[in-house]
C-alpha atoms as a PDB file:
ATOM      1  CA  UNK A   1     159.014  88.005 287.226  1.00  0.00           C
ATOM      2  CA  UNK A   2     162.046  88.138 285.062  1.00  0.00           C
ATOM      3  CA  UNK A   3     159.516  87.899 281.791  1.00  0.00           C
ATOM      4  CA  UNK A   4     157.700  90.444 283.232  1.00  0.00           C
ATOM      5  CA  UNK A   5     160.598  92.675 283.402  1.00  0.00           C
ATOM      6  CA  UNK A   6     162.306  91.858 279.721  1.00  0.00           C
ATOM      7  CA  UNK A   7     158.473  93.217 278.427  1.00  0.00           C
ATOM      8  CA  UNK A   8     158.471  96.034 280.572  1.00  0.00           C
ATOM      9  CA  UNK A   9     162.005  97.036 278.979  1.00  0.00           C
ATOM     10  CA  UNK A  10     161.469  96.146 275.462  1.00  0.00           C
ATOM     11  CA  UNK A  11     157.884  98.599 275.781  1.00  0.00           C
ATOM     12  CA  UNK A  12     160.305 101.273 277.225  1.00  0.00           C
ATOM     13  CA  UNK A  13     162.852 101.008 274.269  1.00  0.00           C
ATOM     14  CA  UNK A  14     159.802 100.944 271.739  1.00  0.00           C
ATOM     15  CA  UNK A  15     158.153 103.978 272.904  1.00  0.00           C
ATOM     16  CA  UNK A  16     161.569 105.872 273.610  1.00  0.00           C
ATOM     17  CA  UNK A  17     162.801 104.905 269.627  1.00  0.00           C
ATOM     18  CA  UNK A  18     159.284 106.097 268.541  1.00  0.00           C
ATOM     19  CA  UNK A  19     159.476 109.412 270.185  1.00  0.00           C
ATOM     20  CA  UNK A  20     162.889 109.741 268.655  1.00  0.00           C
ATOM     21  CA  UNK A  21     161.704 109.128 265.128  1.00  0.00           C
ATOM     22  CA  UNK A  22     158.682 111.259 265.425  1.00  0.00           C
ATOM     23  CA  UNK A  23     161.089 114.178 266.681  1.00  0.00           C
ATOM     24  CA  UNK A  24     163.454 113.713 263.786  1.00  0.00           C
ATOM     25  CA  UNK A  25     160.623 113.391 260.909  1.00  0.00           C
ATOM     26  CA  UNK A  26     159.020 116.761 262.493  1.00  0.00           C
ATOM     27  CA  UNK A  27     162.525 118.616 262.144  1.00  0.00           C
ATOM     28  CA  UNK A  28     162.946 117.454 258.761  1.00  0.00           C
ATOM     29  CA  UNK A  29     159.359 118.898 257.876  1.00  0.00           C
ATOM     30  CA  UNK A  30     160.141 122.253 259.284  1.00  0.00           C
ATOM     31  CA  UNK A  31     163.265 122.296 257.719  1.00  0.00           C
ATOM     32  CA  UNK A  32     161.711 121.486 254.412  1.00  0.00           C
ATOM     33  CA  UNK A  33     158.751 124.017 254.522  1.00  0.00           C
ATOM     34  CA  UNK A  34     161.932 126.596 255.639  1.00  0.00           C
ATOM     35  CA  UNK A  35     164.233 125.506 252.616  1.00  0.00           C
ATOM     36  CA  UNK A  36     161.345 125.794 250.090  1.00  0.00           C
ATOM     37  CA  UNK A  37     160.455 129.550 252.062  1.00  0.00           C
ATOM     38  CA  UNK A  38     164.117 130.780 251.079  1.00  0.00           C
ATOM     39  CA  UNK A  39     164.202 129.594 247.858  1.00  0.00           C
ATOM     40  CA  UNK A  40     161.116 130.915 247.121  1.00  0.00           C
ATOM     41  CA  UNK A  41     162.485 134.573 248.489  1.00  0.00           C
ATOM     42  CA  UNK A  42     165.453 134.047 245.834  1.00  0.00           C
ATOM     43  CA  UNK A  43     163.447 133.154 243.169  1.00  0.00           C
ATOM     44  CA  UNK A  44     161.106 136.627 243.758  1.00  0.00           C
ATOM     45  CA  UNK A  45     164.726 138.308 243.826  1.00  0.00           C
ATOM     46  CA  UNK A  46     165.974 137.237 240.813  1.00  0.00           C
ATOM     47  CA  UNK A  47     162.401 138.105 239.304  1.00  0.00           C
ATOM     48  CA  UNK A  48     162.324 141.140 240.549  1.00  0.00           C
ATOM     49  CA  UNK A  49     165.680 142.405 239.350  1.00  0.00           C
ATOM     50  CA  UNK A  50     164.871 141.152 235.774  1.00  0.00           C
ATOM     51  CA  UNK A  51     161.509 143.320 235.784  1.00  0.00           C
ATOM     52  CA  UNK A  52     163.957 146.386 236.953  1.00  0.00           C
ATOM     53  CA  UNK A  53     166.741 146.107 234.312  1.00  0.00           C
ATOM     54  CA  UNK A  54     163.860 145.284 231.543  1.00  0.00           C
ATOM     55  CA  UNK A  55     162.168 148.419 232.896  1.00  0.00           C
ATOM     56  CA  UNK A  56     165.592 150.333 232.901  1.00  0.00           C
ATOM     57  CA  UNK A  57     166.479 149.226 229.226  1.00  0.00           C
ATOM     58  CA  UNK A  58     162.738 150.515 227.706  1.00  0.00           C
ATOM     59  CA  UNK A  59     161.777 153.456 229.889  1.00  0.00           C
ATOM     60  CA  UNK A  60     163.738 155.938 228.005  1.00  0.00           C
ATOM     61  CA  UNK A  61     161.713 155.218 225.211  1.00  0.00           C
ATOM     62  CA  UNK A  62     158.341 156.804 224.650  1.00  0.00           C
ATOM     63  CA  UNK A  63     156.333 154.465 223.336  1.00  0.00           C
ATOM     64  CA  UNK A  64     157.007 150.178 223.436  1.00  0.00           C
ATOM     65  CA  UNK A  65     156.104 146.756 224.517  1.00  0.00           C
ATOM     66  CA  UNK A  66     158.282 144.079 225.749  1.00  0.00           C
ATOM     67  CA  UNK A  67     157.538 140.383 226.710  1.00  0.00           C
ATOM     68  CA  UNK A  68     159.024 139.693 229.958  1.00  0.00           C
ATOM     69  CA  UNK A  69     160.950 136.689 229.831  1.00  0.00           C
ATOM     70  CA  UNK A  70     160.099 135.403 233.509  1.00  0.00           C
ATOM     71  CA  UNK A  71     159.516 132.194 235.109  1.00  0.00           C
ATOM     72  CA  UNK A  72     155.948 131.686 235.152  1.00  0.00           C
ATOM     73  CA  UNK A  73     155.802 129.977 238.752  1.00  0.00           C
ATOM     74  CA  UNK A  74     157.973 130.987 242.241  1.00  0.00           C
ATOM     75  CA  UNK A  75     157.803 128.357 244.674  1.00  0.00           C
ATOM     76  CA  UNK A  76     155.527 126.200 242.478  1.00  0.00           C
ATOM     77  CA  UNK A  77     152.991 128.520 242.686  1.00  0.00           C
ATOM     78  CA  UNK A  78     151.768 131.922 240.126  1.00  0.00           C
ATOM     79  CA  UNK A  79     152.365 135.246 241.133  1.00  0.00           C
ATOM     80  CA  UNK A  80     151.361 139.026 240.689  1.00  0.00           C
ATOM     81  CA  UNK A  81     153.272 141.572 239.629  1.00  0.00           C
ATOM     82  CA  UNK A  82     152.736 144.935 240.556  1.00  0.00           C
ATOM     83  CA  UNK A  83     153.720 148.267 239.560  1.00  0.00           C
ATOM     84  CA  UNK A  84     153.324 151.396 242.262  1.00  0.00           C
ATOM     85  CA  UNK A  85     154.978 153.916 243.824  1.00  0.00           C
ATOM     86  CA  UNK A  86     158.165 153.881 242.347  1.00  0.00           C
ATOM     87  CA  UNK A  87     157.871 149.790 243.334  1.00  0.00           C
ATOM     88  CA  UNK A  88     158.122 146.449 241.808  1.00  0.00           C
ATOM     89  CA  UNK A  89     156.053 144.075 243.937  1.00  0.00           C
ATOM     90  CA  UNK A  90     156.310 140.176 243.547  1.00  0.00           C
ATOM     91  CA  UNK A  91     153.751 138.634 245.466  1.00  0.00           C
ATOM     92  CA  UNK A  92     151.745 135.085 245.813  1.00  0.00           C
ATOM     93  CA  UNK A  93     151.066 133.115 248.722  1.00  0.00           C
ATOM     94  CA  UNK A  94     154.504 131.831 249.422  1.00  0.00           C
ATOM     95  CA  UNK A  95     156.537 135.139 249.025  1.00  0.00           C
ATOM     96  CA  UNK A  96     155.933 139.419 249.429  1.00  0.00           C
ATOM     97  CA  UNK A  97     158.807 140.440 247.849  1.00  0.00           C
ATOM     98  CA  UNK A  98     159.743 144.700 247.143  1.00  0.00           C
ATOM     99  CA  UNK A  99     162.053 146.086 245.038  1.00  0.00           C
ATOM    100  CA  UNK A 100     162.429 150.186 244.585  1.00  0.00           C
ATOM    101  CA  UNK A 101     163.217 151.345 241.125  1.00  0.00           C
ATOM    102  CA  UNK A 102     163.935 154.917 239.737  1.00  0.00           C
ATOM    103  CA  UNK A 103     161.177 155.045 236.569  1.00  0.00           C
ATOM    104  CA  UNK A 104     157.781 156.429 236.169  1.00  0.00           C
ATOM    105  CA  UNK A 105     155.472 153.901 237.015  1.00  0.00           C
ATOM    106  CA  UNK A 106     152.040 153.509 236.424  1.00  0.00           C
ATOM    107  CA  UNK A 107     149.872 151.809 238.745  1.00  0.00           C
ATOM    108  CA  UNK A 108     149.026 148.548 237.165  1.00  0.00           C
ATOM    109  CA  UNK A 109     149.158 144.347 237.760  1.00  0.00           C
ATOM    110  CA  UNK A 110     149.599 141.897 236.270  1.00  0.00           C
ATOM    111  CA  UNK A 111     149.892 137.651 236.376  1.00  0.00           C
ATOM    112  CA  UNK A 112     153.151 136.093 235.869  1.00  0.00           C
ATOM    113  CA  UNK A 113     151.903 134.168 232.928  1.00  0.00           C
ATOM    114  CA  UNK A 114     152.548 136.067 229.960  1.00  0.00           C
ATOM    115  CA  UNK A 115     153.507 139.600 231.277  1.00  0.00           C
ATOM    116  CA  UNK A 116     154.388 142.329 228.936  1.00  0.00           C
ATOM    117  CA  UNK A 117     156.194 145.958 229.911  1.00  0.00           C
ATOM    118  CA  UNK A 118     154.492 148.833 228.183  1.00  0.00           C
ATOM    119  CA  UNK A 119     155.276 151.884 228.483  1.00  0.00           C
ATOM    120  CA  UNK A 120     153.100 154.729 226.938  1.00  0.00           C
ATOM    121  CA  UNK A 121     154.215 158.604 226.917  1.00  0.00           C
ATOM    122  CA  UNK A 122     157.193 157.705 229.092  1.00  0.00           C
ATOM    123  CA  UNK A 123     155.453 155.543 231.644  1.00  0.00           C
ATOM    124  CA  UNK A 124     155.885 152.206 232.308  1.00  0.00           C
ATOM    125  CA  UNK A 125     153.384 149.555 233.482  1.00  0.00           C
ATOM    126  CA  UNK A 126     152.734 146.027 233.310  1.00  0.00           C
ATOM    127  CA  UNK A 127     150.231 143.895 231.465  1.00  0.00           C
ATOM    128  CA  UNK A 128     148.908 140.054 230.380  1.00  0.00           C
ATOM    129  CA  UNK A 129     149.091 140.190 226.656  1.00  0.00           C
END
């Protein structure tokens, strides 16, 4: 009986440690997928404020075209950006991110790859080139 009883407690110690270690490697998924989320938000910030002061520095102007010198990828993945309403929008399947700005806009969109400001008769849009 005593064998019997020294298996019984070893299966219970096995099964408990597994559970633990499945718990722990789930947490540390979500908190991946959650750390790559945020960063992902702060990346479309810092995108979307460079759009705004590269619209701010042009849209005085009547006529011009300016290369935006963006990262091509936010969270690993390509992105649109959009121009409406008095709105930047930076947007893919990882982030939705809004940023109001004070210029004429022009309803247009564009891929992160390659994205020019134009702006034509005092308003701005954006464009692949």
């Amino acid at each position: 009986m005593r064998g019997v009883s020294t298996a019984f407690e070893i299966l219970m110690l096995l099964s408990i440690l597994s559970s633990l270690t499945l718990i722990v490697l789930l947490n540390f998924q979500n908190m991946v997928s959650s750390s790559i989320s945020v960063r992902s938000v702060d990346e479309a910030n810092f995108v979307a404020y460079k759009i705004a002061l590269e619209i701010n520095s042009i849209s005085s102007l009547q006529n011009a075209k300016k290369r935006l010198e963006i990262p091509e990828k936010i969270g690993g993945k390509f992105y649109l950006i959009e121009l409406r309403d008095g709105c930047i929008r930076i947007k893919n399947d990882r982030v939705d991110f809004r940023l109001n700005v004070s210029a004429n806009l022009s309803e247009s969109i564009a891929y992160s790859s390659k994205a020019y400001i134009v702006v034509e008769d005092g308003y701005v849009r954006v464009e692949n080139g």
